[in-house]
C-alpha atoms as a PDB file:
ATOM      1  CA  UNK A   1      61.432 206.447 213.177  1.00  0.00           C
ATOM      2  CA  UNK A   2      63.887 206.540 216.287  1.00  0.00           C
ATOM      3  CA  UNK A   3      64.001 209.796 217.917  1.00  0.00           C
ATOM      4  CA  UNK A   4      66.226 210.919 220.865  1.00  0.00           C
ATOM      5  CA  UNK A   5      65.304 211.455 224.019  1.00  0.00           C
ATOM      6  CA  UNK A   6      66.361 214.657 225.610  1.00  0.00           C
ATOM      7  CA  UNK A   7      67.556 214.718 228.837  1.00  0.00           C
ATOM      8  CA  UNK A   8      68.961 217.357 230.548  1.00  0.00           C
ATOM      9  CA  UNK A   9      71.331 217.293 233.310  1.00  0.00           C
ATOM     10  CA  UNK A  10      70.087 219.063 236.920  1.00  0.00           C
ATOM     11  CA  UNK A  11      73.731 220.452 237.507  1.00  0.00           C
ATOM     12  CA  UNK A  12      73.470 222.362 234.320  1.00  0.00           C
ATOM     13  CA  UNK A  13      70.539 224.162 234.829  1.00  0.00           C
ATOM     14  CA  UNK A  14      71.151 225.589 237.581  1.00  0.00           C
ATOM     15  CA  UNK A  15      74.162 228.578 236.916  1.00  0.00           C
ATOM     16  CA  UNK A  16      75.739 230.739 238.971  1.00  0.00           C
ATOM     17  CA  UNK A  17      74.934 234.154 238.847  1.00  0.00           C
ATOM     18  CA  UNK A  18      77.946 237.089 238.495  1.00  0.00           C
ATOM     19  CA  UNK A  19      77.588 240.088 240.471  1.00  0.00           C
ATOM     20  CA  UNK A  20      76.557 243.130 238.850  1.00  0.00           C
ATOM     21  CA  UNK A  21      78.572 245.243 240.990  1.00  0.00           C
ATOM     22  CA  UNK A  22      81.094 247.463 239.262  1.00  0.00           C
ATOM     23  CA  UNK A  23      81.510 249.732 242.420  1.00  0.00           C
ATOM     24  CA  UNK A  24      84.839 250.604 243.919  1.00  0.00           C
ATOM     25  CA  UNK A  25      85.067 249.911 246.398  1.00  0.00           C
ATOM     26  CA  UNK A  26      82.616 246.610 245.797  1.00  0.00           C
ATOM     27  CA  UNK A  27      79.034 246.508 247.300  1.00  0.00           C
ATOM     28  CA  UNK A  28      78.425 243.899 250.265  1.00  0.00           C
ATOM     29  CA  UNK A  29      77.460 240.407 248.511  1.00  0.00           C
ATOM     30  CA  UNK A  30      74.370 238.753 248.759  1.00  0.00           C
ATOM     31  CA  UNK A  31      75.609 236.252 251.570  1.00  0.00           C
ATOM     32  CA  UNK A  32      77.109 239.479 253.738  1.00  0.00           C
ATOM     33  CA  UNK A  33      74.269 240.930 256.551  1.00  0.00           C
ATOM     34  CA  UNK A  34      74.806 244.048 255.082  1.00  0.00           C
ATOM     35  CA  UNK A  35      73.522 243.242 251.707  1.00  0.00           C
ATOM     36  CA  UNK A  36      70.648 245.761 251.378  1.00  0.00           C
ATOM     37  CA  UNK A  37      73.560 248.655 251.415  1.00  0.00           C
ATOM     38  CA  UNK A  38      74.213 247.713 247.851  1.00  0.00           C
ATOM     39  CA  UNK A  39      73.017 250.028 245.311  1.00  0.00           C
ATOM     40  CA  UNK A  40      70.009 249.656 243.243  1.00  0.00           C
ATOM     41  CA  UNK A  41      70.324 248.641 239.645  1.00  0.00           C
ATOM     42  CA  UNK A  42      66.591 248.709 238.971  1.00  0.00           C
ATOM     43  CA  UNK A  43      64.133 250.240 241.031  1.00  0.00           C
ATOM     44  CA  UNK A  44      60.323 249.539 240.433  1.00  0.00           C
ATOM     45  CA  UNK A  45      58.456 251.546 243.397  1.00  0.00           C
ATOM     46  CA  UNK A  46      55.334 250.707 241.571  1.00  0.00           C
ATOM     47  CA  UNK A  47      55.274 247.048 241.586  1.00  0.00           C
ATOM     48  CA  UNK A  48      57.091 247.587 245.082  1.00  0.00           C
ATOM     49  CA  UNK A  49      60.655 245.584 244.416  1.00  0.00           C
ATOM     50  CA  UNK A  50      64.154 246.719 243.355  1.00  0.00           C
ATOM     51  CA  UNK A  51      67.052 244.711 242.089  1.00  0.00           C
ATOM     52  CA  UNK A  52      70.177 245.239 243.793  1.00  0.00           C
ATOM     53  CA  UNK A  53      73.615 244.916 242.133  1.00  0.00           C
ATOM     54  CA  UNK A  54      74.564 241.937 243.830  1.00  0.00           C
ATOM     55  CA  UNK A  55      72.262 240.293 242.748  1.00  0.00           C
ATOM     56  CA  UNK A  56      69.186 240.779 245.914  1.00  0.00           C
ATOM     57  CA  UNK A  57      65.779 241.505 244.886  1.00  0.00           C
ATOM     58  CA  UNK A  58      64.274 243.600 247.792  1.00  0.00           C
ATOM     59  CA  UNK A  59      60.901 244.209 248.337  1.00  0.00           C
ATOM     60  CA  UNK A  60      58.964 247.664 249.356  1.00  0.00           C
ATOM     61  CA  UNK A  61      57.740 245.336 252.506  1.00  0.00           C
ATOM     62  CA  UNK A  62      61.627 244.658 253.055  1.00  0.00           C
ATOM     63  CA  UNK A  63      61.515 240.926 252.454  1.00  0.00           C
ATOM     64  CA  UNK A  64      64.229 239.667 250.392  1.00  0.00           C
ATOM     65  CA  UNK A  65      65.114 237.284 247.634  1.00  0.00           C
ATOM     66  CA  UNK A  66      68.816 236.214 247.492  1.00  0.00           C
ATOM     67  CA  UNK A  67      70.134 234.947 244.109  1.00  0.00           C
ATOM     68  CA  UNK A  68      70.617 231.584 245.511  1.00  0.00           C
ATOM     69  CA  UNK A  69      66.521 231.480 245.357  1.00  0.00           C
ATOM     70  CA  UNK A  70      66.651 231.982 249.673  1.00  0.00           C
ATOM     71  CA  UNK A  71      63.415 233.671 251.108  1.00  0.00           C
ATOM     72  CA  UNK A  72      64.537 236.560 253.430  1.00  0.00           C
ATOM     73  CA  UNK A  73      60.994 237.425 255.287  1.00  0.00           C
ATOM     74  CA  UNK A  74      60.030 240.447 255.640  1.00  0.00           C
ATOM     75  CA  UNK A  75      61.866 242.412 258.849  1.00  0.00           C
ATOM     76  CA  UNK A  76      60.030 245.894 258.906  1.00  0.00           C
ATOM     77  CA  UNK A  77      60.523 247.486 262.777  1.00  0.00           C
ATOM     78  CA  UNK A  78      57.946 248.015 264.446  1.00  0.00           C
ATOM     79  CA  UNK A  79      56.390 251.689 264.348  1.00  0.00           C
ATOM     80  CA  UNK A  80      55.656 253.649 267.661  1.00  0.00           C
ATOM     81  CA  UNK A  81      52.363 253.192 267.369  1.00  0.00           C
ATOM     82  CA  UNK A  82      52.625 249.609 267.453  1.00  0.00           C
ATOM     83  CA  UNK A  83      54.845 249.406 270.855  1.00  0.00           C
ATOM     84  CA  UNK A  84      53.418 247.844 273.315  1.00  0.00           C
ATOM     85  CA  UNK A  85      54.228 248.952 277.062  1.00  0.00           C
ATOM     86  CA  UNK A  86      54.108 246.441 279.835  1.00  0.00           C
ATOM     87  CA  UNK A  87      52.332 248.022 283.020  1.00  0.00           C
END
């Protein structure tokens, strides 16, 4: 018995992903600096992450995941309690 092998081409896999912004006028994209200003399509407080319309997952800690799969690290400013004076 003969069977086929299955191979899958790397360029298919890998789609591109449509924003889910319906706004007028349209959210900031992922790839824009302003991209947490889009609105929330999902919000999950309790597992700490919401899912922007375009496309960003952002994180309670404010770290990012773009839908390209790029790590945005977290960018929380410092509190004044944590300000440091020189003398």
């Amino acid at each position: 018995m003969h069977s086929k092998s299955r191979r899958t081409d790397a360029t298919t896999l890998r789609k591109t992903t449509p924003t889910m912004c319906q706004h007028q006028p349209p959210c900031p994209t992922a790839e824009s600096a302003d991209r947490e200003a889009a609105h929330a399509v999902a919000h999950h407080p309790e597992q700490g992450w919401s899912l922007l319309c375009n496309g960003v997952l952002l994180f309670e800690d404010t770290g990012e995941l773009l839908p390209d799969g790029q790590i945005i690290a977290p960018h929380k400013p410092l509190g004044a309690r944590h300000v440091i004076t020189a003398a």
